[in-house]
PDB file of N, CA and C in Angstrom:
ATOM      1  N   UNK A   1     102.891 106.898 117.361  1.00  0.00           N
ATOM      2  CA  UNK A   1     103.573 106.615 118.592  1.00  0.00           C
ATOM      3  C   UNK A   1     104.522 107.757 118.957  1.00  0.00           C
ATOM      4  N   UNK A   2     105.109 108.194 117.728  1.00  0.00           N
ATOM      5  CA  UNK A   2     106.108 109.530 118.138  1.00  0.00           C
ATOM      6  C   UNK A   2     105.166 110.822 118.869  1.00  0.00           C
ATOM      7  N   UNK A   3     104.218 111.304 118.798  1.00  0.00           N
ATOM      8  CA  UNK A   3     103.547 112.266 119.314  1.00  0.00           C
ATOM      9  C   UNK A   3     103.284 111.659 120.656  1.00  0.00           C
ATOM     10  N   UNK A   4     103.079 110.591 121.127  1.00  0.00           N
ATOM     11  CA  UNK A   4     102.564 109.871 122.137  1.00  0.00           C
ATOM     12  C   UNK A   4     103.976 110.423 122.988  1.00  0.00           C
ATOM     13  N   UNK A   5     105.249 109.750 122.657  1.00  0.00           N
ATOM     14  CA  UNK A   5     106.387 109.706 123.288  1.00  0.00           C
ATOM     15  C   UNK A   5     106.740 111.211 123.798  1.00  0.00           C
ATOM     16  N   UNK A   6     106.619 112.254 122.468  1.00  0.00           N
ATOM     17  CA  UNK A   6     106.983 113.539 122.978  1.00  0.00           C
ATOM     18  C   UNK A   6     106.549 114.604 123.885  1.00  0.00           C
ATOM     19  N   UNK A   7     104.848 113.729 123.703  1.00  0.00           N
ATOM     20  CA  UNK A   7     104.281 114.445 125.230  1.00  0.00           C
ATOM     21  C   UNK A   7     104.979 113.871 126.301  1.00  0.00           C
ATOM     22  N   UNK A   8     104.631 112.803 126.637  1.00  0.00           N
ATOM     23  CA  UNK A   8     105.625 112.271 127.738  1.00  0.00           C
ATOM     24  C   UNK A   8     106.669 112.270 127.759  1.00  0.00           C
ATOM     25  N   UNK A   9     108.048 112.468 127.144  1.00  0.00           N
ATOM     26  CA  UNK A   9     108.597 112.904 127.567  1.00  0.00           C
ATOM     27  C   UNK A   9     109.328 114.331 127.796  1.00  0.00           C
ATOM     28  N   UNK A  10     108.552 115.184 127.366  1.00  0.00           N
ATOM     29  CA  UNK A  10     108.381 116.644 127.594  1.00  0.00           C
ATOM     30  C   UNK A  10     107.831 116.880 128.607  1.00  0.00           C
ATOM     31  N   UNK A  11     106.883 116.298 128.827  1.00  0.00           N
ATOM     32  CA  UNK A  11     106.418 116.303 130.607  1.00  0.00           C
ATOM     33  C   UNK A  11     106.741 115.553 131.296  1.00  0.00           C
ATOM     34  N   UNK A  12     107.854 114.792 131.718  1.00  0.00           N
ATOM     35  CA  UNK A  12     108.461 113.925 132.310  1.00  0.00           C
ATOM     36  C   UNK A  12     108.712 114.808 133.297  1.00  0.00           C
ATOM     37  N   UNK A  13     109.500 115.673 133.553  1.00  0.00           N
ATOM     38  CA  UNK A  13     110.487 116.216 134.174  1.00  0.00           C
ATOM     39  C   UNK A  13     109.423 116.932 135.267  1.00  0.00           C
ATOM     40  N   UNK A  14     108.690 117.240 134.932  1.00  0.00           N
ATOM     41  CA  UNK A  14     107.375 118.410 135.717  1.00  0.00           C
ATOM     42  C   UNK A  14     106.002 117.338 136.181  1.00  0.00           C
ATOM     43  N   UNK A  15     106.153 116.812 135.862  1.00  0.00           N
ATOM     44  CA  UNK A  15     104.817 115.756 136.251  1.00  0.00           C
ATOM     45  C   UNK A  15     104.902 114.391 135.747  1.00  0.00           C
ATOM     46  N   UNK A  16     105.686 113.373 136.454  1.00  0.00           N
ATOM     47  CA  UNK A  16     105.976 112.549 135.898  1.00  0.00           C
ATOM     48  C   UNK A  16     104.683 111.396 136.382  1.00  0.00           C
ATOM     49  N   UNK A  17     103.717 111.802 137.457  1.00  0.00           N
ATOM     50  CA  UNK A  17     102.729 110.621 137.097  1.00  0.00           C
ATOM     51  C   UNK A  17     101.842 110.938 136.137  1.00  0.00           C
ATOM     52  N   UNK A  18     101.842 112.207 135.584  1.00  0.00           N
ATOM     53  CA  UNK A  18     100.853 112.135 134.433  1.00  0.00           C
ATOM     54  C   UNK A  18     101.634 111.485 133.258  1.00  0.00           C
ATOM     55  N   UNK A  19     103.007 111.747 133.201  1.00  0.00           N
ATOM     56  CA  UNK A  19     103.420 111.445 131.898  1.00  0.00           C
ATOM     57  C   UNK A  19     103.319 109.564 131.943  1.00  0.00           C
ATOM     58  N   UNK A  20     103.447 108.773 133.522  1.00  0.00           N
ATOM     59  CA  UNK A  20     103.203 107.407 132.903  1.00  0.00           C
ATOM     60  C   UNK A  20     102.182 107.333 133.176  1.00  0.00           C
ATOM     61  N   UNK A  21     100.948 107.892 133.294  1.00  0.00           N
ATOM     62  CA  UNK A  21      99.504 107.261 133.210  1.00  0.00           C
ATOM     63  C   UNK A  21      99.233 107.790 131.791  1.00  0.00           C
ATOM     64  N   UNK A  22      99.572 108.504 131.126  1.00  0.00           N
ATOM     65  CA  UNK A  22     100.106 108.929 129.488  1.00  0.00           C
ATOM     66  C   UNK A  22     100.292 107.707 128.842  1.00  0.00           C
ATOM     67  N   UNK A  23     101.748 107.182 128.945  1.00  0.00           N
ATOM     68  CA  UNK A  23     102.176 105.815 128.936  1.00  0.00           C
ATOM     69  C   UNK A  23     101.640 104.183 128.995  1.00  0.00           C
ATOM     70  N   UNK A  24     100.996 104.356 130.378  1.00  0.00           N
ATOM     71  CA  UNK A  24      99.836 103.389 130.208  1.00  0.00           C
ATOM     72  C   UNK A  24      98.362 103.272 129.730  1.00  0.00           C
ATOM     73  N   UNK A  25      98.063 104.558 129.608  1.00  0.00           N
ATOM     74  CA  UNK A  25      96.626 104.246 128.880  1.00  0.00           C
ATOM     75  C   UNK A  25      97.172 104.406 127.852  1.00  0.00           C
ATOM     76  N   UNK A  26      98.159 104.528 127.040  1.00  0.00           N
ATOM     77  CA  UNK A  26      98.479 104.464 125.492  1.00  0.00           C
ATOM     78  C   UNK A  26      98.872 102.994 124.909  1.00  0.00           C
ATOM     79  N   UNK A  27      99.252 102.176 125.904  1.00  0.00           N
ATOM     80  CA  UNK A  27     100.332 101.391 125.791  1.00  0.00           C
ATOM     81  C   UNK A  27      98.819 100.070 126.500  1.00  0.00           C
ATOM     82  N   UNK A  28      97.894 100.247 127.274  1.00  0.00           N
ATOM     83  CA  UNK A  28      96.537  99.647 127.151  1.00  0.00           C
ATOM     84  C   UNK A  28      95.970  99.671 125.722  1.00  0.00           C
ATOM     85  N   UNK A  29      95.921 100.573 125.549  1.00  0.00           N
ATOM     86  CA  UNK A  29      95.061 100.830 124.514  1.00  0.00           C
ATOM     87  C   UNK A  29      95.833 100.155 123.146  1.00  0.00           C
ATOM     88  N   UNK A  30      96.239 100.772 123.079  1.00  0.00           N
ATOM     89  CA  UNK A  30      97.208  99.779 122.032  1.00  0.00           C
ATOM     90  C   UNK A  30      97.104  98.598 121.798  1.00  0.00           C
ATOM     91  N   UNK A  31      97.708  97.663 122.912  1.00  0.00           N
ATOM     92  CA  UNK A  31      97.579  96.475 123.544  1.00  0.00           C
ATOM     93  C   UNK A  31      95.979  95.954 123.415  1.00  0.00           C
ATOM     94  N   UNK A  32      95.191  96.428 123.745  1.00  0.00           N
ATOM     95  CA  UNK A  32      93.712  96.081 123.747  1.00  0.00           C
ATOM     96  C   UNK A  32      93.192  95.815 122.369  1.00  0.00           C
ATOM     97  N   UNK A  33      93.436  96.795 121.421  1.00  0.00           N
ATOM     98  CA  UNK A  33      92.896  96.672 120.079  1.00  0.00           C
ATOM     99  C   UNK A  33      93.702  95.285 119.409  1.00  0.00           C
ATOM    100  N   UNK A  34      94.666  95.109 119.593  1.00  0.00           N
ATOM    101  CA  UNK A  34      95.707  93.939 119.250  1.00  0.00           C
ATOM    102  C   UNK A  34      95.086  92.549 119.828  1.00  0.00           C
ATOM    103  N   UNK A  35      95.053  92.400 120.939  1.00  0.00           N
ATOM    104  CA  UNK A  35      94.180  91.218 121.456  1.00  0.00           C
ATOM    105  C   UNK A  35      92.887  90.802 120.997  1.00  0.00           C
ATOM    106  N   UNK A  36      91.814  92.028 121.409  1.00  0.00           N
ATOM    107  CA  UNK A  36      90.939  91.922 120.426  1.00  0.00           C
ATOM    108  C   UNK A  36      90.192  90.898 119.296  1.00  0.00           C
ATOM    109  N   UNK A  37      91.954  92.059 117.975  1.00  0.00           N
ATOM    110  CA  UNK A  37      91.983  91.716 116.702  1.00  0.00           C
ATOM    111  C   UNK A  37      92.572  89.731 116.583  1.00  0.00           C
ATOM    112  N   UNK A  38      92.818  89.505 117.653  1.00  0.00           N
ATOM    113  CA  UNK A  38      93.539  88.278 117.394  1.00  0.00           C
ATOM    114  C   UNK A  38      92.343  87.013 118.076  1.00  0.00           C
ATOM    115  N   UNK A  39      91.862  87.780 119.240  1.00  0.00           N
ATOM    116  CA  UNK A  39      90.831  86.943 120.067  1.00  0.00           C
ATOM    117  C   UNK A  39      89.561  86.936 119.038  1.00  0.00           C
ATOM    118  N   UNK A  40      88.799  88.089 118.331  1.00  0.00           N
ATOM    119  CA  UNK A  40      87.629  87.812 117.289  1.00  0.00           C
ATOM    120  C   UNK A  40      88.106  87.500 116.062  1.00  0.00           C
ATOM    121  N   UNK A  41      89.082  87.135 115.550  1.00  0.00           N
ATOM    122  CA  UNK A  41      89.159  86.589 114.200  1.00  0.00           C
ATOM    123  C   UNK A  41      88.837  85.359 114.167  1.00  0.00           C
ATOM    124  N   UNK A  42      89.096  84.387 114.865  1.00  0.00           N
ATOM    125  CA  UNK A  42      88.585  83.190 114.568  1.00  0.00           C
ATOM    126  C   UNK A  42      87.104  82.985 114.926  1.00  0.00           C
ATOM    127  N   UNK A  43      86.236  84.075 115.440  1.00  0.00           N
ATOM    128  CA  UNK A  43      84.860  84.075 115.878  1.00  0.00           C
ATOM    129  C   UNK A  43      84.322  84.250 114.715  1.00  0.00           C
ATOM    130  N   UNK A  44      85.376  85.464 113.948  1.00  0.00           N
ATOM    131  CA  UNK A  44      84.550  85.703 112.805  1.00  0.00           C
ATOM    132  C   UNK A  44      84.471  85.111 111.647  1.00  0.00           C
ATOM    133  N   UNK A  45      85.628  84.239 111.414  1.00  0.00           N
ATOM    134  CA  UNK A  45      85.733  83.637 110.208  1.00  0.00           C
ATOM    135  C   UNK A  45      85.077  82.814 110.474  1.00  0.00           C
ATOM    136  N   UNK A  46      84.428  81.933 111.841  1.00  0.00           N
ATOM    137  CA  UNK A  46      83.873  80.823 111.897  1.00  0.00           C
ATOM    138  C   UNK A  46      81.906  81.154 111.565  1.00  0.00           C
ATOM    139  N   UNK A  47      81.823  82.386 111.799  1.00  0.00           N
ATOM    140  CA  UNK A  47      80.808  82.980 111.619  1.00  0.00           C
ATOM    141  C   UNK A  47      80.366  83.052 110.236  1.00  0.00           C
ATOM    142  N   UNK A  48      81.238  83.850 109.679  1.00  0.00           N
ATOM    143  CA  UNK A  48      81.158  83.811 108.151  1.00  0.00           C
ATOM    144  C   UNK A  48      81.366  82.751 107.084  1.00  0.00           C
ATOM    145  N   UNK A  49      82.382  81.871 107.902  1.00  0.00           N
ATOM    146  CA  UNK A  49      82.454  80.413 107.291  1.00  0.00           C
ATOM    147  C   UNK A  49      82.704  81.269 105.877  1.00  0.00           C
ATOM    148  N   UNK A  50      83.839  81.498 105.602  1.00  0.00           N
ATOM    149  CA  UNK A  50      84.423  82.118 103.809  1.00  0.00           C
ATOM    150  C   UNK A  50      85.524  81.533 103.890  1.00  0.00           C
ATOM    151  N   UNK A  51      85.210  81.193 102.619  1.00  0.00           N
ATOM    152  CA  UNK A  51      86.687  80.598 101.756  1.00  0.00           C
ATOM    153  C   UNK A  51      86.978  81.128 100.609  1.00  0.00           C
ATOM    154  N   UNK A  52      87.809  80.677  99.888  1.00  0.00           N
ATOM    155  CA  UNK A  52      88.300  81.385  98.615  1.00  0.00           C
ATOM    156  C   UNK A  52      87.235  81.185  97.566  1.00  0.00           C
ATOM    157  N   UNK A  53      86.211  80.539  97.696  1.00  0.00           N
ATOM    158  CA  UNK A  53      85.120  80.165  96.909  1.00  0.00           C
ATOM    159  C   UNK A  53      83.974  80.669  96.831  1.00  0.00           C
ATOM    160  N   UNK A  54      84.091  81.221  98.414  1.00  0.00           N
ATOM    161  CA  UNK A  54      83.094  81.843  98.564  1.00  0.00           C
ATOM    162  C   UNK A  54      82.098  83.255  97.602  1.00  0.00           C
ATOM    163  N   UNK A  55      81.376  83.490  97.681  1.00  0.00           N
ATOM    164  CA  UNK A  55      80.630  84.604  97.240  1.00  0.00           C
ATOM    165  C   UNK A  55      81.092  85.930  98.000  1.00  0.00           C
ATOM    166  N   UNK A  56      80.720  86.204  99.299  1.00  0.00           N
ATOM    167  CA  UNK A  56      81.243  87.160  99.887  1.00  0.00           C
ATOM    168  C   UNK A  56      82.652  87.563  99.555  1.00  0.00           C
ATOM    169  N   UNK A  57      83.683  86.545  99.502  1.00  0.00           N
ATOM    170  CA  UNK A  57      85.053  86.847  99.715  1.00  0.00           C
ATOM    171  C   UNK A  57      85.207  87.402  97.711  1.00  0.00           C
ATOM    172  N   UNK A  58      84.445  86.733  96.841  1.00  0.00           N
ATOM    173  CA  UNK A  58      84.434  87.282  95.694  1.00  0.00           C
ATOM    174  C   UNK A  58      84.142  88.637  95.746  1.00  0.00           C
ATOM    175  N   UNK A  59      82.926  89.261  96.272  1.00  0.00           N
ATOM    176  CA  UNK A  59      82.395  90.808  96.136  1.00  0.00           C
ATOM    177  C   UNK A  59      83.677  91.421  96.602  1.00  0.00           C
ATOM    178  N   UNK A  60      84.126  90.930  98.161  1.00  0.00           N
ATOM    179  CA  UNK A  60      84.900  91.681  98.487  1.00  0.00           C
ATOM    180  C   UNK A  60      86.487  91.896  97.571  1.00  0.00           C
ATOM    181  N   UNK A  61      87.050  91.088  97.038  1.00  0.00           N
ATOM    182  CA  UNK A  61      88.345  91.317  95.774  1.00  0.00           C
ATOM    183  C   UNK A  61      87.411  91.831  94.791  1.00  0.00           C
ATOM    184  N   UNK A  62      86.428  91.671  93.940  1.00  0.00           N
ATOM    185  CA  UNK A  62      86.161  92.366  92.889  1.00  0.00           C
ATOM    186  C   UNK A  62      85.900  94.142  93.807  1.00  0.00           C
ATOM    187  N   UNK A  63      85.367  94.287  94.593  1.00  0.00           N
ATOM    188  CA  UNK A  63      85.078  95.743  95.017  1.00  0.00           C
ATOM    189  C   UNK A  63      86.662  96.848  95.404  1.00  0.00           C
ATOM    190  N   UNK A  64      87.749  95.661  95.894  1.00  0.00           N
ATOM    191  CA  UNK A  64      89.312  96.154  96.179  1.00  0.00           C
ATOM    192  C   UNK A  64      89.678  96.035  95.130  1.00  0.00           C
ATOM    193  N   UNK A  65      89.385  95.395  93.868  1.00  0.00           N
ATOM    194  CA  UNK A  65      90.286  95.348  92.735  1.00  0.00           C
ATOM    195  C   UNK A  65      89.777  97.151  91.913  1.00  0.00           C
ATOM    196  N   UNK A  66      88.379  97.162  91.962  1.00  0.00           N
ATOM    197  CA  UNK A  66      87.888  98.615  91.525  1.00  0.00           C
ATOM    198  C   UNK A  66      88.729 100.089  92.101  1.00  0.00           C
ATOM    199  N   UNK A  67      88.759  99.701  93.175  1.00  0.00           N
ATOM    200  CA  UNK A  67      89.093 101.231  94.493  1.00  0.00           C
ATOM    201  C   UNK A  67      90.250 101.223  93.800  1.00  0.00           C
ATOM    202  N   UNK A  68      91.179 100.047  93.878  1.00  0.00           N
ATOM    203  CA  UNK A  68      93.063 100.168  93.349  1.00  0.00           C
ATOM    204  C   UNK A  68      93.029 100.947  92.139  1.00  0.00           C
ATOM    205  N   UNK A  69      91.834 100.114  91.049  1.00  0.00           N
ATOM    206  CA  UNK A  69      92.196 100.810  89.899  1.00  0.00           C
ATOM    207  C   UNK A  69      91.697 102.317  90.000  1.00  0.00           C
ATOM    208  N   UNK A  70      91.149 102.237  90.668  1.00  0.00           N
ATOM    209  CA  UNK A  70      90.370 103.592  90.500  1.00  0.00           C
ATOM    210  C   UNK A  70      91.189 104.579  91.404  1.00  0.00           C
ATOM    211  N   UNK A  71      91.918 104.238  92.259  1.00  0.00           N
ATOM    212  CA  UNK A  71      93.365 105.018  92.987  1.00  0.00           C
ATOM    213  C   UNK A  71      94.479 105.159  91.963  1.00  0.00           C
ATOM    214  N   UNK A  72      94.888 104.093  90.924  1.00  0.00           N
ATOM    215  CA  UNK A  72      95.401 104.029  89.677  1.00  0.00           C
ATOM    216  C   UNK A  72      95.609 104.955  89.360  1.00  0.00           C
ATOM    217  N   UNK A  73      94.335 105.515  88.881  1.00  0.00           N
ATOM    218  CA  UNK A  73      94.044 106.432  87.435  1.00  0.00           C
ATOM    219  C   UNK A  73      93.842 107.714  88.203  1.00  0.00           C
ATOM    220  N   UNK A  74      93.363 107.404  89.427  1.00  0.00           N
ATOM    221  CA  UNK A  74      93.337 109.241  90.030  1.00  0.00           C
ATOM    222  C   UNK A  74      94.769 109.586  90.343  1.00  0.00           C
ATOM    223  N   UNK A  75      95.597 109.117  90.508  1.00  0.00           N
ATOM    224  CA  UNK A  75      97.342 109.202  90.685  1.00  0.00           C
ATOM    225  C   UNK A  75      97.428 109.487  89.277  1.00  0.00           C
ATOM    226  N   UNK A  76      97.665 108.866  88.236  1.00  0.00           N
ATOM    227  CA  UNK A  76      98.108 109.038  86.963  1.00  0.00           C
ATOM    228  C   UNK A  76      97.575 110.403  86.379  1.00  0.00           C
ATOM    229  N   UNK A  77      96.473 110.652  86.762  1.00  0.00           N
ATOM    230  CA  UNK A  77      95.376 111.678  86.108  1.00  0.00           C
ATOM    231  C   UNK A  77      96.037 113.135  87.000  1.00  0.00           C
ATOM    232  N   UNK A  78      95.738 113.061  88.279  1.00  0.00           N
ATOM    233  CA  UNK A  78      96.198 114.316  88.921  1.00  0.00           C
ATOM    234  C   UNK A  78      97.475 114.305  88.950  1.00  0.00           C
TER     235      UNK A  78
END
């Protein structure tokens, strides 16, 4: 967001409708991915139908429990 801000407001002063159409397609966009993320989650969980019991939701913690350890030991090692 800080790089976002410093264009605009570095170009504020010299072109200020570019700097808020800057502003608003940043501040869309933003906004868009957020809605989105909130409007397909319940599409998807209803899709996938997972619970803590599930099989899928197992692969997926045993496959994040590997990467951690394996981020672990490449930290410790290098």
């Amino acid at each position: 967001m800080a790089p976002v801000l410093a264009l605009v407001l570095g170009s504020a002063a010299e072109r200020v409708w570019l700097s808020a159409g800057l502003l608003a397609a940043f501040a869309l966009g933003h906004g868009a991915v957020i809605v989105a993320a909130g409007t397909l989650s319940q599409t998807v969980r209803q899709y996938l139908n997972w619970d803590s019991r599930s099989r899928g939701t197992l692969w997926i913690r045993r496959i994040c429990g590997v990467l951690i350890a394996a981020g672990g030991i490449y930290l410790m090692v290098g």
